[in-house]
N, C-alpha and C. Protein backbone atom coordinates (compact mmCIF):
# COMPACT_ATOMS: atom_id res chain seq x y z
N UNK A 1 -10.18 -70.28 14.76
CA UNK A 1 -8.89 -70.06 15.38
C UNK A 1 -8.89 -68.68 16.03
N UNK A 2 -9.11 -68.98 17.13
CA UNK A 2 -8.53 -67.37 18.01
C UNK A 2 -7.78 -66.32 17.35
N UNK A 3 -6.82 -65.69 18.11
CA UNK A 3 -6.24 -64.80 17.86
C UNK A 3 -4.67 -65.36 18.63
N UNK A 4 -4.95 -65.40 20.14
CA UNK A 4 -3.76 -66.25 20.73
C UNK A 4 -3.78 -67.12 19.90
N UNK A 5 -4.58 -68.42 19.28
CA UNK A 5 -4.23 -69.58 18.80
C UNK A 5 -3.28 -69.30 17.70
N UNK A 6 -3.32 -68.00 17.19
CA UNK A 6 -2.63 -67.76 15.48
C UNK A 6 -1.49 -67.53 15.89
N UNK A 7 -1.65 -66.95 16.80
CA UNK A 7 -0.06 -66.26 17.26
C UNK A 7 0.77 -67.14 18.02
N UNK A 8 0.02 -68.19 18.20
CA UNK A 8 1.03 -69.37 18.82
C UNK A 8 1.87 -70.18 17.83
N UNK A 9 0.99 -70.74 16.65
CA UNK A 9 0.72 -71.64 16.07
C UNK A 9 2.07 -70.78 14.79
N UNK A 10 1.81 -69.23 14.77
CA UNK A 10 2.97 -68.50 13.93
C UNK A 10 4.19 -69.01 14.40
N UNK A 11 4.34 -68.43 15.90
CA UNK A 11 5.53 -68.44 16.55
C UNK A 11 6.31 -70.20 16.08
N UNK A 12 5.62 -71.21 16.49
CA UNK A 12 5.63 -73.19 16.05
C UNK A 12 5.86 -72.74 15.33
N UNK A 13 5.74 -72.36 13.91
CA UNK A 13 5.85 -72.17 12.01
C UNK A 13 7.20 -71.49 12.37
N UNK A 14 7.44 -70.25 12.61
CA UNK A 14 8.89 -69.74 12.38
C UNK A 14 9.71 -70.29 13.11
N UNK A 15 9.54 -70.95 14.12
CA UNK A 15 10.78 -71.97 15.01
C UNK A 15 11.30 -72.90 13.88
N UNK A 16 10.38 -73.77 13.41
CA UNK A 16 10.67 -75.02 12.52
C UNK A 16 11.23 -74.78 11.14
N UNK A 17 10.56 -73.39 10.73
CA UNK A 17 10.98 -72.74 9.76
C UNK A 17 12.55 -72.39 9.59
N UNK A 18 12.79 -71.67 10.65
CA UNK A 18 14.06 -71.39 10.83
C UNK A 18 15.21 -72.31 11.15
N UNK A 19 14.96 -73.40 11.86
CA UNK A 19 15.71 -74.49 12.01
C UNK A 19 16.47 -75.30 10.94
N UNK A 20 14.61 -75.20 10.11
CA UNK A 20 15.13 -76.36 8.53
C UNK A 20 15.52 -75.77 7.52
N UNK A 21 15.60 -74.50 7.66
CA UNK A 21 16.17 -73.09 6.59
C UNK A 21 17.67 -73.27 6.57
N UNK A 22 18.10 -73.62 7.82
CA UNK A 22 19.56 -73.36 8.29
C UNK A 22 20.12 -74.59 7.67
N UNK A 23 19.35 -76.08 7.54
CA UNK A 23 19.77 -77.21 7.62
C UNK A 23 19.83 -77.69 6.25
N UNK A 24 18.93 -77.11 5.34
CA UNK A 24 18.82 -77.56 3.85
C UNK A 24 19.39 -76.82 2.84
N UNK A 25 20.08 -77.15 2.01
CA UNK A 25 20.97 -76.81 1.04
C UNK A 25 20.44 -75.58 0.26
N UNK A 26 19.85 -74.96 0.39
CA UNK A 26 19.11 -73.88 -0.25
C UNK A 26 20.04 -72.19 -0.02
N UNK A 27 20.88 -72.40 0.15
CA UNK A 27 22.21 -70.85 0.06
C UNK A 27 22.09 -70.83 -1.45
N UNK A 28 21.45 -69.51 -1.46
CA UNK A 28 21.65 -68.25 -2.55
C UNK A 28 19.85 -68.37 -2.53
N UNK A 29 19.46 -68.98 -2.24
CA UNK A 29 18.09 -69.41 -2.74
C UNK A 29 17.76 -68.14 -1.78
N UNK A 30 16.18 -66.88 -2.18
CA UNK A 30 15.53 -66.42 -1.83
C UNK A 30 14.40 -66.46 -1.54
N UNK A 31 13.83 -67.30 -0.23
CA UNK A 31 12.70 -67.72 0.09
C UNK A 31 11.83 -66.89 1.44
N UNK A 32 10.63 -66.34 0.80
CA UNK A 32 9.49 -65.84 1.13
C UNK A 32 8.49 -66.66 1.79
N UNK A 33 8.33 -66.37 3.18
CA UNK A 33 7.23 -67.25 3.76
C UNK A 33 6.33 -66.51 4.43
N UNK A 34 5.06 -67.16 4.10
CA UNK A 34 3.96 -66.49 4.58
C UNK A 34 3.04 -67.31 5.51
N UNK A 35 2.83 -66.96 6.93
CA UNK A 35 1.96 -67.65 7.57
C UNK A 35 0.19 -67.40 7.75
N UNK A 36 -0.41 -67.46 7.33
CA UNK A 36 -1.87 -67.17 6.98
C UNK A 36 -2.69 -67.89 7.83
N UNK A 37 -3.83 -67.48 8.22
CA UNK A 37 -4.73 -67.34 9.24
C UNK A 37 -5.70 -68.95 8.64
N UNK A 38 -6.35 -68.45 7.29
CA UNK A 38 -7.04 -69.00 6.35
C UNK A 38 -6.89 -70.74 6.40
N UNK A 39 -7.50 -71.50 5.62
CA UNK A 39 -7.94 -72.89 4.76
C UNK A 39 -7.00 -72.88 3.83
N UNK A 40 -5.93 -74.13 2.96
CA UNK A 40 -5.74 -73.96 2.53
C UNK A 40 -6.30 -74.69 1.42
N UNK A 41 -7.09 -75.24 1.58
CA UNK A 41 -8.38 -76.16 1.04
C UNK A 41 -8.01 -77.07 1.13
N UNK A 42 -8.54 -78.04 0.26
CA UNK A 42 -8.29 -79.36 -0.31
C UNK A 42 -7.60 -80.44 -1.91
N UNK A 43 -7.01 -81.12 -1.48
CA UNK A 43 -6.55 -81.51 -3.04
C UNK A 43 -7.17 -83.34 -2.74
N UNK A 44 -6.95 -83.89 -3.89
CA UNK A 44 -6.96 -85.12 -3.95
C UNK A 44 -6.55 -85.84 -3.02
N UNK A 45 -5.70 -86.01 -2.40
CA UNK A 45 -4.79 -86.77 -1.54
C UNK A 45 -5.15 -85.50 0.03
N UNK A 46 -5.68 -84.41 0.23
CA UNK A 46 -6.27 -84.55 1.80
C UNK A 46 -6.53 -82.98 1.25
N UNK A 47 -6.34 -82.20 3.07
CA UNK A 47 -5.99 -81.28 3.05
C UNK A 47 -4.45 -80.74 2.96
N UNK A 48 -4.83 -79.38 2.44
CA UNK A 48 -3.52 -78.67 1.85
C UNK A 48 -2.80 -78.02 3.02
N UNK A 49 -2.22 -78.44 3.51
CA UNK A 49 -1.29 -77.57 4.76
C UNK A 49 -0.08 -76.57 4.38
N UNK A 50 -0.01 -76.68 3.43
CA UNK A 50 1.16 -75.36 3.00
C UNK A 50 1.35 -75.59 1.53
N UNK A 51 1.74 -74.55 0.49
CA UNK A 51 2.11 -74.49 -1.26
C UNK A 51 3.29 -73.83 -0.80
N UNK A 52 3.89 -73.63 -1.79
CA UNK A 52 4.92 -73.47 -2.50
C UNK A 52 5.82 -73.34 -3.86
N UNK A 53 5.53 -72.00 -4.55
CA UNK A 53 5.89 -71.63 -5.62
C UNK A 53 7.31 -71.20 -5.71
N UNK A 54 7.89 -71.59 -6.65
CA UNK A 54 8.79 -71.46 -7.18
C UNK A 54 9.43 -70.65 -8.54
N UNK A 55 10.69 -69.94 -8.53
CA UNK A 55 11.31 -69.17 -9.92
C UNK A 55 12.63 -69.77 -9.56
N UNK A 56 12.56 -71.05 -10.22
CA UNK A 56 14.12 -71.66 -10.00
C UNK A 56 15.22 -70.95 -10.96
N UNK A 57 14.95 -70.58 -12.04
CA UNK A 57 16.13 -69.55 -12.67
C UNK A 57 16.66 -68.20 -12.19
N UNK A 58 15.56 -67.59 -11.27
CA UNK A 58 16.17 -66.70 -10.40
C UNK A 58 16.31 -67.13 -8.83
N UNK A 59 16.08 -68.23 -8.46
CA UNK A 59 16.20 -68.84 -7.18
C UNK A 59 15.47 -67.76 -5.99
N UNK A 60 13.99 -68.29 -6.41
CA UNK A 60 13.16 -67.60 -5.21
C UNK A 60 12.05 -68.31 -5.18
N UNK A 61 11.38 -68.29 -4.29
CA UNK A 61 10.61 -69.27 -3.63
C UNK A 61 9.35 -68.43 -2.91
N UNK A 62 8.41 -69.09 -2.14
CA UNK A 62 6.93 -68.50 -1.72
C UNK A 62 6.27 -69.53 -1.16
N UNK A 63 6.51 -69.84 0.07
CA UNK A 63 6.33 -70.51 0.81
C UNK A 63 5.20 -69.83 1.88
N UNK A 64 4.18 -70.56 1.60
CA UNK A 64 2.35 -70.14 2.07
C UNK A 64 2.20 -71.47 3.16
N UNK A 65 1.96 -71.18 4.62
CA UNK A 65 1.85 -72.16 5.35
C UNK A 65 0.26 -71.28 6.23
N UNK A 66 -0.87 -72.61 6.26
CA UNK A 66 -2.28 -72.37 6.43
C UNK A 66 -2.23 -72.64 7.87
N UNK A 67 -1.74 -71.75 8.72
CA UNK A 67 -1.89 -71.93 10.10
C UNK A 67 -3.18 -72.85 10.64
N UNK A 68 -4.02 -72.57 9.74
CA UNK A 68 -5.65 -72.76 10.67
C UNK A 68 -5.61 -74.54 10.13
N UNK A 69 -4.66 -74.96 9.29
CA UNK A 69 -4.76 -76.65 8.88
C UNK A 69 -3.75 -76.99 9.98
N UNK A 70 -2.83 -76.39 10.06
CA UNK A 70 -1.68 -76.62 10.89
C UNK A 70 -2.13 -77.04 12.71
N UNK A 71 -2.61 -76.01 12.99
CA UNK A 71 -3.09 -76.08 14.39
C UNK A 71 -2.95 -77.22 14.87
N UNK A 72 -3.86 -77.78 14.07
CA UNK A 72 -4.01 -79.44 15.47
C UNK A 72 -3.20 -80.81 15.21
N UNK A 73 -1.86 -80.18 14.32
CA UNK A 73 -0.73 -80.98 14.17
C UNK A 73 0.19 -81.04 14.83
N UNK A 74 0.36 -82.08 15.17
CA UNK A 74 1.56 -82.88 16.30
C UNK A 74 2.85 -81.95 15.85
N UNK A 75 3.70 -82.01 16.53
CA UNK A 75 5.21 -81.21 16.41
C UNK A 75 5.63 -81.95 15.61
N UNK A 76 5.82 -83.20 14.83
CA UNK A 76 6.69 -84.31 14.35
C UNK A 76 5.92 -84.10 12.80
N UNK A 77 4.52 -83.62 12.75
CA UNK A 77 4.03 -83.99 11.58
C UNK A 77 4.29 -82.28 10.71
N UNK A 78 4.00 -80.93 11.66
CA UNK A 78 4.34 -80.28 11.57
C UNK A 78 5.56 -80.07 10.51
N UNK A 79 7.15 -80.32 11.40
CA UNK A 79 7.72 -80.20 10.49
C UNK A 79 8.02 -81.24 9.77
N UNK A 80 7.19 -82.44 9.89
CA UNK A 80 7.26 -83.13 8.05
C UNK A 80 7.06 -81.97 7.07
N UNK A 81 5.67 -81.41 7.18
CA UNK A 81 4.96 -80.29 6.12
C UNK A 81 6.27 -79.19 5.66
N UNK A 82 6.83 -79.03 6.86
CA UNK A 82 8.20 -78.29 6.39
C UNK A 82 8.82 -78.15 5.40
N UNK A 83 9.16 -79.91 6.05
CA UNK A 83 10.65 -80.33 5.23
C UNK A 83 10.22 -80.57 3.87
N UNK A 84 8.39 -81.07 3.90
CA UNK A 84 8.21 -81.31 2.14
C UNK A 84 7.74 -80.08 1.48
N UNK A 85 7.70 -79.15 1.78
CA UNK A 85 7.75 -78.16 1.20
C UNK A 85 9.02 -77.00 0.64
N UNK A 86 10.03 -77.51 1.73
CA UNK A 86 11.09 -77.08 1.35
C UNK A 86 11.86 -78.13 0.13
N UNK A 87 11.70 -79.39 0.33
CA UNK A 87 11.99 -80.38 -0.64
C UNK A 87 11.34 -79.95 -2.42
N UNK A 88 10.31 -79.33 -2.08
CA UNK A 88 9.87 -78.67 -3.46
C UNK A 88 10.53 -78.21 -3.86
N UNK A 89 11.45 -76.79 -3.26
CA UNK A 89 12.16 -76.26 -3.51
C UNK A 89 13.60 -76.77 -4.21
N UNK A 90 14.03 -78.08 -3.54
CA UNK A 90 15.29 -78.57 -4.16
C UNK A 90 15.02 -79.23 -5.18
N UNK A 91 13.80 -79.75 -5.33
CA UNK A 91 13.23 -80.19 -7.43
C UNK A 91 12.85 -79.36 -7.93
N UNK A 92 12.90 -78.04 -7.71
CA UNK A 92 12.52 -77.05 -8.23
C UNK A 92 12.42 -76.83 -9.93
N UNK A 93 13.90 -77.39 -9.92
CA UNK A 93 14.53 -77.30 -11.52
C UNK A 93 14.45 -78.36 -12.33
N UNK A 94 14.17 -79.37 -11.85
CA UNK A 94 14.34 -80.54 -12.67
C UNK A 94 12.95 -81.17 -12.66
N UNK A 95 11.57 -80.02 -11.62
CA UNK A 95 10.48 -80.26 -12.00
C UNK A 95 9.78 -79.84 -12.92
N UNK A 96 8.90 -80.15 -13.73
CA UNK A 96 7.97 -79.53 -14.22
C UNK A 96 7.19 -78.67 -14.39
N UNK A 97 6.66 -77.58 -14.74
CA UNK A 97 6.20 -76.23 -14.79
C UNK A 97 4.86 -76.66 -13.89
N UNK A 98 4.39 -77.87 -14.20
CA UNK A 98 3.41 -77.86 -13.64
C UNK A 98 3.21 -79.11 -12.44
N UNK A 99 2.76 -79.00 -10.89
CA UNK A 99 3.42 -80.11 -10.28
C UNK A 99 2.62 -81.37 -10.45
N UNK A 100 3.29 -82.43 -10.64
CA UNK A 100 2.16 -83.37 -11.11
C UNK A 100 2.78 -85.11 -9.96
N UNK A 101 2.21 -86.08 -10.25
CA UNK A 101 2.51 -86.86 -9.32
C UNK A 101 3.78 -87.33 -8.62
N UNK A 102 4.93 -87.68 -10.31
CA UNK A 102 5.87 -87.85 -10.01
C UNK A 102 6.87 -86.90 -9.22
N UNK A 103 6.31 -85.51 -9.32
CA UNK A 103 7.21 -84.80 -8.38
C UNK A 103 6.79 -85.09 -6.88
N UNK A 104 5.62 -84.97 -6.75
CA UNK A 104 4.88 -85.73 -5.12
C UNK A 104 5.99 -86.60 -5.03
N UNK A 105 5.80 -87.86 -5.60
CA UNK A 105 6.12 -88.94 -4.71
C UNK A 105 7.71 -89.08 -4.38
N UNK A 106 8.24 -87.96 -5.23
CA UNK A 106 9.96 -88.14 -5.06
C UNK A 106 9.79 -87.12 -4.06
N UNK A 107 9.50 -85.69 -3.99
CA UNK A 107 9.35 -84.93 -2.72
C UNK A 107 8.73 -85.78 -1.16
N UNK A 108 7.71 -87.04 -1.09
CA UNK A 108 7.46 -87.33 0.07
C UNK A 108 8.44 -88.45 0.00
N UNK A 109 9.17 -89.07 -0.72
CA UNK A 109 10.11 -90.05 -0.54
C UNK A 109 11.64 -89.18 0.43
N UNK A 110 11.86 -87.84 -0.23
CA UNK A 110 12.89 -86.95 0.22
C UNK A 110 12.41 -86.67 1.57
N UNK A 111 11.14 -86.02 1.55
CA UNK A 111 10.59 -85.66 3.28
C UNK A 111 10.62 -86.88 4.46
N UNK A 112 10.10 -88.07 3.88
CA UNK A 112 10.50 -89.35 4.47
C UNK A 112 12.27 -89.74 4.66
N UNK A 113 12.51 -89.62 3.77
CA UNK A 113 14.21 -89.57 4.34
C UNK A 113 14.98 -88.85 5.40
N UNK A 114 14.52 -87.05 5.26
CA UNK A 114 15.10 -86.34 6.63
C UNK A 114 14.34 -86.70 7.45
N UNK A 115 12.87 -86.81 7.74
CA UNK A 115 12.51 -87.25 9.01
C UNK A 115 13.01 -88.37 9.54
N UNK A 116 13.08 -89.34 8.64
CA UNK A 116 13.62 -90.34 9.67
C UNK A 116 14.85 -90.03 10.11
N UNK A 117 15.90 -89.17 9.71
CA UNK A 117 17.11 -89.06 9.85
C UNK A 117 16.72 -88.03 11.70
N UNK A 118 15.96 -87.48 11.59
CA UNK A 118 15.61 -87.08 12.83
C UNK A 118 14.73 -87.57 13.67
N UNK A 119 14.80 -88.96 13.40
CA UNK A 119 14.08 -90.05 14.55
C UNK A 119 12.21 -89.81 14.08
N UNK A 120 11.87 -89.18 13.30
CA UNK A 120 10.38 -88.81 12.87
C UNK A 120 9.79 -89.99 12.11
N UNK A 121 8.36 -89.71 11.81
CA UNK A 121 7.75 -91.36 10.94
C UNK A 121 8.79 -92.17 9.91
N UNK A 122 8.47 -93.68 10.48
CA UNK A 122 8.93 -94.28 9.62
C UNK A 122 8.00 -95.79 8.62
């Protein structure tokens, strides 16, 4: 990834960022985002396009998005990665210390819900 390419691909991340910040229920919540150059490797189910840690008793958040996985994602799939990362954030509390399937599949069931609500995969 270039240098223009990072700085493009930032600028895409804080547009979408900021859009779905405004749109999701997360007031009082203190969320930290970091856009990184780097891999964010791999898990079972693909590559990792963004984490997201959580301190739901003090309501703060750490939101790590891997520009260099991101790049060659469509605008629509893009902010899917968003919205399910911010969706972490709203099971925050009623997830598990440690994230395990059942939080997946209710977080991509939630990310599948706003996208479609914005005309995105169905």
């Amino acid at each position: 990834m270039t240098d223009r390419e990072y700085t493009v691909e930032k600028r895409r991340i804080a547009k979408l960022l900021q859009k779905w910040l405004a749109i999701f229920p997360l007031t009082g919540w203190e969320i930290h985002t970091e856009i990184v150059r780097g891999s964010g490797g791999y898990e079972d189910n693909g590559t990792v396009m963004a984490h997201v840690v959580t301190t739901w008793a003090r309501m703060r958040a750490w939101i790590t998005i891997f520009a260099e996985e991101t790049y060659a994602l469509v605008e629509e799939r893009l902010e899917e990665t968003i919205i399910h990362e911010l969706c972490h954030i709203m099971v925050a509390e009623i997830a598990p210390e440690e994230k395990n399937d059942h939080e997946e599949r209710v977080v991509t069931m939630l990310t599948t819900a706003f996208s479609n609500l914005i005309g995105g995969s169905k």
